[in-house]
Protein backbone atom coordinates (compact mmCIF):
# COMPACT_ATOMS: atom_id res chain seq x y z
CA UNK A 1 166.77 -17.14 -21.88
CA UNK A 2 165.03 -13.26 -21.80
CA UNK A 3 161.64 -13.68 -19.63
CA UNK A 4 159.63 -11.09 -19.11
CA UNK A 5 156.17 -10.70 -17.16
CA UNK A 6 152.77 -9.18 -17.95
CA UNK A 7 154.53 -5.53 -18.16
CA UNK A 8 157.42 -6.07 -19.92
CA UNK A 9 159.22 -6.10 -17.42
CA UNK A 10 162.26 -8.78 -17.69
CA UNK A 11 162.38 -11.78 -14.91
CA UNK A 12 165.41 -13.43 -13.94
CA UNK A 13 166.53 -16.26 -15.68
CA UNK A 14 166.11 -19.75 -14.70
CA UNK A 15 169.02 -21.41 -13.43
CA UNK A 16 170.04 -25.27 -13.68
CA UNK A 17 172.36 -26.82 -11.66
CA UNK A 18 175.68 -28.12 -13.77
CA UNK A 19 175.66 -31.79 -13.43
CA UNK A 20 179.29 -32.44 -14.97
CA UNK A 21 182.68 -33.54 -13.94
CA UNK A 22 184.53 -30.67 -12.22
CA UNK A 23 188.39 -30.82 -11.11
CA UNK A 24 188.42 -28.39 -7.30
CA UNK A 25 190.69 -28.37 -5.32
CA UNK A 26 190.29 -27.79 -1.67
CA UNK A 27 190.12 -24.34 -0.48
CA UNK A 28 188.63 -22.48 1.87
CA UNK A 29 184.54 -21.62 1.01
CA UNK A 30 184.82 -18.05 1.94
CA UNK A 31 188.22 -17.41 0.76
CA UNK A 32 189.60 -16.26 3.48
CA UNK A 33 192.96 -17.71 2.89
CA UNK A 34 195.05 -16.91 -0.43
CA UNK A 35 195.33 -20.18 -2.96
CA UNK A 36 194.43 -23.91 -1.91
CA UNK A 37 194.62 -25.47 0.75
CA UNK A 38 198.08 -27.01 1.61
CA UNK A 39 198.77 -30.23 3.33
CA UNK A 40 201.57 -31.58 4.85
CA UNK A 41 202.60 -35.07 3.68
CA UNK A 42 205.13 -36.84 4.79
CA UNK A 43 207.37 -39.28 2.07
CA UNK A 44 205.99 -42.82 1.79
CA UNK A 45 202.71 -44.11 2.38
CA UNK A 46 200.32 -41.73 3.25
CA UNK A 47 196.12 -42.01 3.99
CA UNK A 48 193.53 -39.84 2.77
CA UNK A 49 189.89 -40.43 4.05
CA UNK A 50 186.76 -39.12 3.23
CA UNK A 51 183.50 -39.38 5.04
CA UNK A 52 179.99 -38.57 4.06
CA UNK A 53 178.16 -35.80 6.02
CA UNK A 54 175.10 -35.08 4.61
CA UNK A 55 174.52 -34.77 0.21
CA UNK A 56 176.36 -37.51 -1.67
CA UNK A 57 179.01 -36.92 -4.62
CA UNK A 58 180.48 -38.52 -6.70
CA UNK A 59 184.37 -38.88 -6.50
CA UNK A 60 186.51 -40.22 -9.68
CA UNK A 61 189.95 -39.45 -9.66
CA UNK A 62 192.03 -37.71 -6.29
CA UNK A 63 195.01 -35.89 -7.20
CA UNK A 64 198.31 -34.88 -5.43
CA UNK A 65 199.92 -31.38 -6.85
CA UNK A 66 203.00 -29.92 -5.25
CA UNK A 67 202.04 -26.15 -4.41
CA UNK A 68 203.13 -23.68 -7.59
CA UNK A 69 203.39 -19.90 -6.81
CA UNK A 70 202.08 -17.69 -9.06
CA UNK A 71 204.28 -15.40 -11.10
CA UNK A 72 204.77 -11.96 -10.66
CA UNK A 73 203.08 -9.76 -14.05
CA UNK A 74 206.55 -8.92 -15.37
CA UNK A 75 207.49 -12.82 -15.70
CA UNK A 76 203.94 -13.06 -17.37
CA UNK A 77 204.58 -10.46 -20.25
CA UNK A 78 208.06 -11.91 -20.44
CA UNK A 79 206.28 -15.33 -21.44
CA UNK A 80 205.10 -13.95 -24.26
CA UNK A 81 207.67 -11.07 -25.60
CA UNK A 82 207.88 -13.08 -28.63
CA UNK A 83 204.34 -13.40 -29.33
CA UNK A 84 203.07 -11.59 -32.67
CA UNK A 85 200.15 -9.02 -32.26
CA UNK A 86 197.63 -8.19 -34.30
CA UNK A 87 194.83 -6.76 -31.89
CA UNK A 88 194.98 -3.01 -32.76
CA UNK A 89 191.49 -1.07 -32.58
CA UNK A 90 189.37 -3.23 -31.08
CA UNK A 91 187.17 -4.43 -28.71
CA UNK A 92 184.45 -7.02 -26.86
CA UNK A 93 182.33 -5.91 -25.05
CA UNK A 94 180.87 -8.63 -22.08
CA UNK A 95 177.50 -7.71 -20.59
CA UNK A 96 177.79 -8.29 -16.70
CA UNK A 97 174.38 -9.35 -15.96
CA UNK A 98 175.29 -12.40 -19.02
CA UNK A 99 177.64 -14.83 -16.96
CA UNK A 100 177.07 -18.12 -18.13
CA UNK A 101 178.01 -20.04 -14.86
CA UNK A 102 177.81 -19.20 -10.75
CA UNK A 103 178.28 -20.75 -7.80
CA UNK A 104 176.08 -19.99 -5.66
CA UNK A 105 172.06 -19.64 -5.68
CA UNK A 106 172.23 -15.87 -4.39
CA UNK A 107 174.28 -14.55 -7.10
CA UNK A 108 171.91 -12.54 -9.46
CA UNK A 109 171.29 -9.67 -12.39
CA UNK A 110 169.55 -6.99 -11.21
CA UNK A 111 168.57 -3.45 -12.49
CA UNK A 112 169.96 -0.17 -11.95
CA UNK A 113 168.39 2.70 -13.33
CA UNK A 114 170.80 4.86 -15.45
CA UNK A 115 170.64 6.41 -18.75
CA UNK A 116 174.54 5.18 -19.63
CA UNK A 117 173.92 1.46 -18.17
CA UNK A 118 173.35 -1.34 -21.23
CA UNK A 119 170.27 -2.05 -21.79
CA UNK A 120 168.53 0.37 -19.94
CA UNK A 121 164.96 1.65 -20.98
CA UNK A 122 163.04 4.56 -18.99
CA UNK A 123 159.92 2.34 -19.43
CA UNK A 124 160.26 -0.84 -17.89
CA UNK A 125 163.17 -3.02 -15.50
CA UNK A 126 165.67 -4.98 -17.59
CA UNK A 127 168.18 -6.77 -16.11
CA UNK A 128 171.28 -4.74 -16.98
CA UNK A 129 174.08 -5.45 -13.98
CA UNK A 130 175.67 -8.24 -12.02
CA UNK A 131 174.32 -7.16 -8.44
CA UNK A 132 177.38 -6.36 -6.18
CA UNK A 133 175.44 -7.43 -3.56
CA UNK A 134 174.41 -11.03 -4.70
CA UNK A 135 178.14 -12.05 -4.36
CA UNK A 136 179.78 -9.85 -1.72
CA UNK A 137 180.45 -13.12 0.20
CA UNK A 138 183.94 -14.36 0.08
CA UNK A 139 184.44 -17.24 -2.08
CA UNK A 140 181.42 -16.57 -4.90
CA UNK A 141 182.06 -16.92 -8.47
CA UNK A 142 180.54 -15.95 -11.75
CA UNK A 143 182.23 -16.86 -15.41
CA UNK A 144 181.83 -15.24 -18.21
CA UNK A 145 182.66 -16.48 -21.92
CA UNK A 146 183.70 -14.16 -24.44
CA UNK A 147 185.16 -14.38 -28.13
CA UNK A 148 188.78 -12.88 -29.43
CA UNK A 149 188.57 -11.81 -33.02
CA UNK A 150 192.81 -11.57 -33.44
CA UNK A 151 195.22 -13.29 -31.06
CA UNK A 152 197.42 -10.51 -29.58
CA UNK A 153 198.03 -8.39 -26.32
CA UNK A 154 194.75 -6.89 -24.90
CA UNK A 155 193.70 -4.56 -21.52
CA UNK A 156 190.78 -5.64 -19.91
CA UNK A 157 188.18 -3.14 -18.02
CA UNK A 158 185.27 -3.15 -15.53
CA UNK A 159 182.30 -0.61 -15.65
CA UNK A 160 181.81 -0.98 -12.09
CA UNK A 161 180.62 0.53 -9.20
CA UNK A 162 181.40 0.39 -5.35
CA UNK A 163 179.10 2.35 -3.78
CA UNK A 164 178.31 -0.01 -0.93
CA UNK A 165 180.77 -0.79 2.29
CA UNK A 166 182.34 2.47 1.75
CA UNK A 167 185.67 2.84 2.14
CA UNK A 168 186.54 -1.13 2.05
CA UNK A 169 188.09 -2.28 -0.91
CA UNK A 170 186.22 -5.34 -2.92
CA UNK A 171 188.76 -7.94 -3.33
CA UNK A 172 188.34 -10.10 -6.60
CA UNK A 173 190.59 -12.64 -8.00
CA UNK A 174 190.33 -12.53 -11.95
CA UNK A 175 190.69 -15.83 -13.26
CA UNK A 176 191.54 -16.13 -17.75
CA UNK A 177 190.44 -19.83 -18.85
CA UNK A 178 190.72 -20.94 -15.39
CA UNK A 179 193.44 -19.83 -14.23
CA UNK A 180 194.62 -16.70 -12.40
CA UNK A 181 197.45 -15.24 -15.20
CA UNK A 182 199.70 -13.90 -12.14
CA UNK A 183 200.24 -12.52 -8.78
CA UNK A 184 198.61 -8.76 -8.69
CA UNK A 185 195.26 -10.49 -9.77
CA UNK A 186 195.10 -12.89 -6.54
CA UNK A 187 192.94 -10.13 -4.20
CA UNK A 188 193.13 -7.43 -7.11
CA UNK A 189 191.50 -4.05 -5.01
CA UNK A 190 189.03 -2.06 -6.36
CA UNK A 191 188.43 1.32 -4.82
CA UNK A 192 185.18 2.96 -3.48
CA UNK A 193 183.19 4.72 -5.64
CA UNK A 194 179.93 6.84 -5.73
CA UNK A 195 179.25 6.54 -9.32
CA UNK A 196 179.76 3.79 -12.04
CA UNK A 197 184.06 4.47 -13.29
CA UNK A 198 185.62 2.33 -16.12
CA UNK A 199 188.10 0.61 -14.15
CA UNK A 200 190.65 -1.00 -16.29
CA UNK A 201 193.30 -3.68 -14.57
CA UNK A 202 196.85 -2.05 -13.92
CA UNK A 203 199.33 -0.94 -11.34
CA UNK A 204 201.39 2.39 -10.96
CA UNK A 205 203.07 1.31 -14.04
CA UNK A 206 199.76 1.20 -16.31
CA UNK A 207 197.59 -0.91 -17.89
CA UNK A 208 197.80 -4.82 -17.84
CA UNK A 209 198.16 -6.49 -20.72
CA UNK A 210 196.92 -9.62 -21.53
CA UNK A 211 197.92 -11.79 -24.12
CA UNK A 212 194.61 -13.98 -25.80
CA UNK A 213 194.53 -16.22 -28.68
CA UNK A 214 191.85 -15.65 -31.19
CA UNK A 215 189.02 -18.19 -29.94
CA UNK A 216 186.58 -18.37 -27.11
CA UNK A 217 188.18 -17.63 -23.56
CA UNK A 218 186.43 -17.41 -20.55
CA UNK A 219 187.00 -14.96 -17.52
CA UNK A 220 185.99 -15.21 -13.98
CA UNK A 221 185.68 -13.00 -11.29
CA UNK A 222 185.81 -14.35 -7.61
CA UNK A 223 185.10 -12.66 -4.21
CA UNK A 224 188.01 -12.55 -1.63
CA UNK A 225 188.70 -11.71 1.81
CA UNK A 226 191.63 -13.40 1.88
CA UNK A 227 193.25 -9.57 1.94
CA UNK A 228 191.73 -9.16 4.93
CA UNK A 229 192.59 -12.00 6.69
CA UNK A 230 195.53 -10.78 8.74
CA UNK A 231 193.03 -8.34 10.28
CA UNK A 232 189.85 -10.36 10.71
CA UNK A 233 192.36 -12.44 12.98
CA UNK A 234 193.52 -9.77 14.73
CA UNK A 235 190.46 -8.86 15.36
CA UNK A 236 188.82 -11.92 16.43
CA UNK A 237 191.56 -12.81 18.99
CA UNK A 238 190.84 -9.07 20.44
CA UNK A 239 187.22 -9.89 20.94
CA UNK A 240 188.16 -13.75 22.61
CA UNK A 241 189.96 -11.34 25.14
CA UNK A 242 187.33 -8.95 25.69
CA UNK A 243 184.82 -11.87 26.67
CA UNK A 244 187.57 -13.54 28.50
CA UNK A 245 188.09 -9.96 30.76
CA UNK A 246 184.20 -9.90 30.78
CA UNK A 247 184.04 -13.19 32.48
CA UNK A 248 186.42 -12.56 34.65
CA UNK A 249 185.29 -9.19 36.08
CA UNK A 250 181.62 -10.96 36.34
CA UNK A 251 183.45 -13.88 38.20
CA UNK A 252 185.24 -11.58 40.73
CA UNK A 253 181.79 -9.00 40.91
CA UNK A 254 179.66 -11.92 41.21
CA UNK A 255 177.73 -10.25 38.51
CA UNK A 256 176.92 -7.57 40.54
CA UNK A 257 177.05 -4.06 38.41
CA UNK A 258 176.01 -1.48 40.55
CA UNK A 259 178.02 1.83 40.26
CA UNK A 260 177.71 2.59 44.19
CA UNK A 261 180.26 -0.53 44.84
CA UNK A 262 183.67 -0.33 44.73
CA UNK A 263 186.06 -2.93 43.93
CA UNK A 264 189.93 -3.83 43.11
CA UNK A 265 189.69 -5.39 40.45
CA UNK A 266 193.20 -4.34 39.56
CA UNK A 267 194.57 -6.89 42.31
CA UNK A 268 193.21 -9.97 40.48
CA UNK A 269 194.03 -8.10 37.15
CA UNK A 270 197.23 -5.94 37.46
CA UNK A 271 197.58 -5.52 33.49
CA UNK A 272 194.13 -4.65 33.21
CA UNK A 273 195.11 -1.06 31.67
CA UNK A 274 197.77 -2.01 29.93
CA UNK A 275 195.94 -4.06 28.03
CA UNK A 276 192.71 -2.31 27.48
CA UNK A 277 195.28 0.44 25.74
CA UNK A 278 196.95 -1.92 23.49
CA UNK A 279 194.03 -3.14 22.31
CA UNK A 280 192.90 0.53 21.83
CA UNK A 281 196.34 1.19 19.96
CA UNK A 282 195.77 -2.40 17.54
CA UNK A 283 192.06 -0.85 16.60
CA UNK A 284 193.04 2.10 15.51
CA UNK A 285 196.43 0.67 13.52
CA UNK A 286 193.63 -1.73 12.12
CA UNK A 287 191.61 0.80 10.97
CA UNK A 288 194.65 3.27 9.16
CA UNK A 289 196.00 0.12 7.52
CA UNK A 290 192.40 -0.28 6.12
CA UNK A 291 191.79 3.15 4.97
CA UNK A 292 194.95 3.29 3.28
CA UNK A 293 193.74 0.31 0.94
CA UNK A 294 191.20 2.58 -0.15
CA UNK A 295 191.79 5.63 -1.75
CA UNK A 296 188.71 6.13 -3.25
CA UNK A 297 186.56 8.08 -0.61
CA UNK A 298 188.72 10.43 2.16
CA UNK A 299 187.78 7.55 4.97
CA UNK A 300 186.48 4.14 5.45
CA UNK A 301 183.52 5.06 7.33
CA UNK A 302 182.03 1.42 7.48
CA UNK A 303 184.56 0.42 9.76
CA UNK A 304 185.19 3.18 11.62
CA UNK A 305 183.67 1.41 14.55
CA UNK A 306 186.66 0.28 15.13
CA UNK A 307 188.12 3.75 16.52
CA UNK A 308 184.78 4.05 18.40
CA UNK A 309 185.83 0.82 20.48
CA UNK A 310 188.67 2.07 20.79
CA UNK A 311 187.77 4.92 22.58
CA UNK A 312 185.33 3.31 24.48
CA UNK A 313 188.37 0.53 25.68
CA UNK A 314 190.41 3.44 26.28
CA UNK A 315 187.59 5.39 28.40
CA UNK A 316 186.98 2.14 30.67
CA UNK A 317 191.13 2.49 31.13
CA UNK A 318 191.11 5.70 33.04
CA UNK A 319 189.16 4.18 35.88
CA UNK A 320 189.58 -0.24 35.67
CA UNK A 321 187.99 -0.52 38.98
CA UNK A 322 184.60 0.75 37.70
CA UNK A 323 184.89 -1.92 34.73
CA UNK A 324 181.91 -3.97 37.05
CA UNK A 325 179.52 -1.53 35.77
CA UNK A 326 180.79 -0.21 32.37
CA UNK A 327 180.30 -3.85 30.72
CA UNK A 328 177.26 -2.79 28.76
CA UNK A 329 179.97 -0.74 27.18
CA UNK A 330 182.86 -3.18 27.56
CA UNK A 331 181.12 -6.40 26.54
CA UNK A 332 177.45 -6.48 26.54
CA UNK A 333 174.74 -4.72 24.13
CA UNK A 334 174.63 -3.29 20.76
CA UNK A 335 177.05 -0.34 21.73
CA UNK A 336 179.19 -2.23 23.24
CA UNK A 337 183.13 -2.21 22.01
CA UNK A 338 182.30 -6.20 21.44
CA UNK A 339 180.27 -5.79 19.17
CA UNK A 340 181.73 -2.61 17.31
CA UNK A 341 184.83 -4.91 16.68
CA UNK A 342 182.39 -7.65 15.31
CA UNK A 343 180.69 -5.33 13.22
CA UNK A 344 183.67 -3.85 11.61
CA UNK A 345 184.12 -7.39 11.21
CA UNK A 346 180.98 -8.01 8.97
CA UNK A 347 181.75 -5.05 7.15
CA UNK A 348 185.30 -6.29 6.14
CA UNK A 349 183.69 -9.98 5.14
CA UNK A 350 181.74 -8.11 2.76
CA UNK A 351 182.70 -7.32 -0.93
CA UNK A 352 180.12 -5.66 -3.22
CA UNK A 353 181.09 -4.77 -6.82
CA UNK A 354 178.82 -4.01 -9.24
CA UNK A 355 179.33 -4.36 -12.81
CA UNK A 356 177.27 -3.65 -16.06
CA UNK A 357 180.26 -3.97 -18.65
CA UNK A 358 183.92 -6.17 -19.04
CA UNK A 359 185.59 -4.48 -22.38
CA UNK A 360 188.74 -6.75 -23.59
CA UNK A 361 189.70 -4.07 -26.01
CA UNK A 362 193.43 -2.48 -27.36
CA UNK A 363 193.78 1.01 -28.66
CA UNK A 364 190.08 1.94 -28.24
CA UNK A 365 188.29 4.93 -26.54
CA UNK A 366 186.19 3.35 -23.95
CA UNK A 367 182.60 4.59 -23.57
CA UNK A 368 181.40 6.92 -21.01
CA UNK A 369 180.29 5.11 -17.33
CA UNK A 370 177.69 7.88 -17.08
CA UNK A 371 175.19 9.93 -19.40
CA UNK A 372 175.23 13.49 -19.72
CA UNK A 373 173.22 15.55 -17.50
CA UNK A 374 170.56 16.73 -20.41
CA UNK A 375 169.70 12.87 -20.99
CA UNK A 376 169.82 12.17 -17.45
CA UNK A 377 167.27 15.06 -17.56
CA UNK A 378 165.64 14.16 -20.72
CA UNK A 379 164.84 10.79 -19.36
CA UNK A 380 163.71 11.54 -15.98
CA UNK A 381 160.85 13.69 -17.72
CA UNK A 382 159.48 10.49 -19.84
CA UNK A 383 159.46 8.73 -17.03
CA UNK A 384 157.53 10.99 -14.83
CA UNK A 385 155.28 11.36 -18.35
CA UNK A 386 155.40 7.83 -18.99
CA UNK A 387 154.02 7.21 -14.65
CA UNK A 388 150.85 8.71 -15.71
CA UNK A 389 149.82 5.91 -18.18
CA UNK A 390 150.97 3.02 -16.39
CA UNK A 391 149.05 0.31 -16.00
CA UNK A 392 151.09 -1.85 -13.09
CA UNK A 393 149.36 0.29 -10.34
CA UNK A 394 146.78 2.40 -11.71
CA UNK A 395 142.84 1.60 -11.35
CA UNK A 396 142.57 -0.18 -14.53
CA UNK A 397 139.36 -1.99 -15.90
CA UNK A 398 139.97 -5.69 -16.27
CA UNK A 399 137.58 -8.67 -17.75
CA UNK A 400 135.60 -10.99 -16.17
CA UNK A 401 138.10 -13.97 -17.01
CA UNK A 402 140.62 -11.84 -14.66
CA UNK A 403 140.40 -11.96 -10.83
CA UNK A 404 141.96 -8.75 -9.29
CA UNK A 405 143.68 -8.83 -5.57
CA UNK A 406 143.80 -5.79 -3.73
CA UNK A 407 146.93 -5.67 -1.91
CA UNK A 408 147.99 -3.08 1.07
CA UNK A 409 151.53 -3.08 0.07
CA UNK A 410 154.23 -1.19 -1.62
CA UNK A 411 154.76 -1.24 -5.78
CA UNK A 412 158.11 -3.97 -4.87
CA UNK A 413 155.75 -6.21 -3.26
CA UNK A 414 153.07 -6.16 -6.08
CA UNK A 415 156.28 -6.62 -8.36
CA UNK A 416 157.55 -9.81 -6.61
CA UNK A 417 153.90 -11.16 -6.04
CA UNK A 418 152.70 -10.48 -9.81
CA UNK A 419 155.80 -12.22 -10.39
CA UNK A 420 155.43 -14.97 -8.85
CA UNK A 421 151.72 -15.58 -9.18
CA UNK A 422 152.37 -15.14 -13.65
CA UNK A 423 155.33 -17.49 -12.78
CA UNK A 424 154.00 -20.27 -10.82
CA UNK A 425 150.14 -20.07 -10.32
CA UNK A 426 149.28 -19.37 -13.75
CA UNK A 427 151.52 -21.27 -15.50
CA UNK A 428 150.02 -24.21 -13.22
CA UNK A 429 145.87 -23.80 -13.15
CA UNK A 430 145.49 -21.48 -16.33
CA UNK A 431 143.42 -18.56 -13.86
CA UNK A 432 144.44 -15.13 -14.30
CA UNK A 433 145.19 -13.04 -11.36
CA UNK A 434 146.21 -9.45 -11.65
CA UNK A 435 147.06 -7.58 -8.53
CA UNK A 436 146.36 -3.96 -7.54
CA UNK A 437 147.49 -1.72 -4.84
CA UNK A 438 144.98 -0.37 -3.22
CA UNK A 439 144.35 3.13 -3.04
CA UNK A 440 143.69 3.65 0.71
């Protein structure tokens, strides 16, 4: 359902939750582990208990699978070698900000202002992208339903952007009818980017190809960090040592962190340096392995904290004794290596994508990601034209059935308050409020 407030400018849609029979199985909420959850059973009679912790549900049926690996993507294509295809010249085109289910309340459409997104109008906000943003958290889901005209082999692209988290690759498994079709889709990478690319599914070999019936199918696209995992535990157990050290030192200091006292601290910890450099060594490995995921920007900034702890772990090395007084920078504060680690951390958990367009298409030119310069040109002037005559935050004249609020805030504020107050208030007591920014 298209809303749209006083303006014209469109709201986001109302969402319901599904109340339906679903079939999950267990896995971990922020994907941070590849697949389902496996459990070790032994042969006989085995118990499985559940107990309620807070919101009731409803359980029907509890199945037992053995674990299946996936298939590789030349097993796939060799399931269908025989397959007749008649898909030649043509193409769907799936609007990202139109998924039909999510998961999770945060997930969103948003609006990005570009004269080669779809819709996009210079005059008002229409929703016109799944926001990256709304489901860079591991384990959040949107699905999408689309139609096939001819069964046959198709490619399948994103018009997507990665412009946020920099040099960390968003992980996404890509599920067809439920399912993901085979291995390279389970944490498929896509690279950083600083404008909107057509980004279609492939290896070093080329293109995928996916074989769909004629029909309705449905794709989904889930967050992952299960990628990542190997390093997020890495660099967790780094940070359980620093605070362990940390204690330690306080414990033999007796908190005391004055510079002018000298202690030897390398008699009640003789591997002291040796271990401040290995962890130096690990952060830095950490952070190649990382960038070399990435190949679309020369470095992974975001997480380049990582060498920055380094060299701070490796600075406190030269001289352990003084480590009583250098645990602001050890341990403690926002600068601290402990908290560099943990932010690179953060950084890592989070995978943004953006996407205004899916194209299941075969033999077809794709559009262009981004408009030409003259009608990003062209544009910009009616919007600075069209500034002049709108009525959103201008001094306007308004009846004596409409109460006006002044309000000392920005234009987004007004936006989100006029939204809510046409929304909720209005809809509710029938009054009219219109709300103004004020001009001083």
């Amino acid at each position: 359902e298209h809303r749209y407030n006083r303006y014209g400018n469109e709201l986001l849609p109302k969402s319901q939750s599904l109340n339906a029979w679903q079939k999950t199985y267990l896995s971990d909420f922020y994907s941070l582990t590849s697949g389902n959850y496996q459990f070790l059973l032994s042969e006989g009679l085995n118990t499985i208990s559940f107990k309620a912790l807070n919101l009731p549900v409803t359980i029907g049926n509890v199945y037992l699978k053995g674990k299946e690996e996936l298939i590789g993507y030349s097993d796939y294509k060799e399931l269908f070698k025989d397959q007749t295809s008649d898909s030649n010249d043509l193409i769907t085109t799936i609007q990202g900000e139109s998924f039909i289910l999510k998961n999770d309340l945060e997930i969103k459409s948003s609006y990005y202002k570009e004269s080669a997104m779809t819709p996009y109008t210079y005059r008002h906000t229409v929703l016109n992208q799944l926001d990256g943003g709304s489901m860079s958290r591991g384990g959040t889901l949107v699905t999408y339903s689309f139609e096939v005209e001819k069964s046959g082999y198709y490619n399948i692209a994103f018009k997507a952007l990665h412009n946020q988290n920099l040099g960390v690759a968003a992980g996404k498994n890509i599920y067809l009818d439920g399912e993901i079709p085979f291995e390279e889709l389970n944490g498929y990478l896509f690279e950083s980017s600083r404008k909107w690319e057509n980004i279609t599914l492939g290896n070093n070999d080329g293109a995928f190809e996916f074989y769909l019936t004629a029909g309705t199918h449905h794709l989904s696209i889930e967050s992952t960090v299960h990628q990542y995992q190997d390093y997020i535990d890495e660099l967790n157990m780094i940070m359980d040592n620093i605070s362990s050290i940390s204690l330690l030192v306080k414990t033999i200091t007796g908190g005391n962190n004055s510079d002018t006292v000298d202690w030897d601290i390398l008699k009640y910890i003789p591997d002291l340096v040796e271990r401040l450099n290995n962890y130096a060594d690990r952060l830095e490995a950490i952070y190649e392995e990382i960038d070399l995921l990435d190949e679309g920007v020369s470095s992974a900034g975001e997480v380049s904290t990582l060498n920055v702890a380094a060299k701070q772990m490796r600075r406190i090395a030269k001289n352990p004794n003084k480590i009583g007084s250098k645990l602001p920078e050890f341990s403690e504060g926002s600068g601290s290596a402990y908290q560099l680690i943990g932010n690179g951390i953060s950084y890592l958990m989070s995978q943004a994508l953006s996407i205004d367009c899916i194209y299941i298409y075969n033999n077809v030119e794709l559009p262009k990601p981004t408009g030409s310069i003259f009608r990003k040109i062209w544009d910009g002037f009616r919007s600075f034209i069209y500034s002049f005559f709108d009525t959103r935050y201008n001094n306007s004249d308004v009846d004596d059935e409409t109460l006006e609020v002044w309000v000392g805030q920005s234009s987004l504020y007004l936006d989100i308050i006029q939204s809510m107050i046409d929304q909720d208030f209005t809809a509710t007591t029938g009054f009219i409020v219109k709300g103004s920014i004020m001009n001083n």
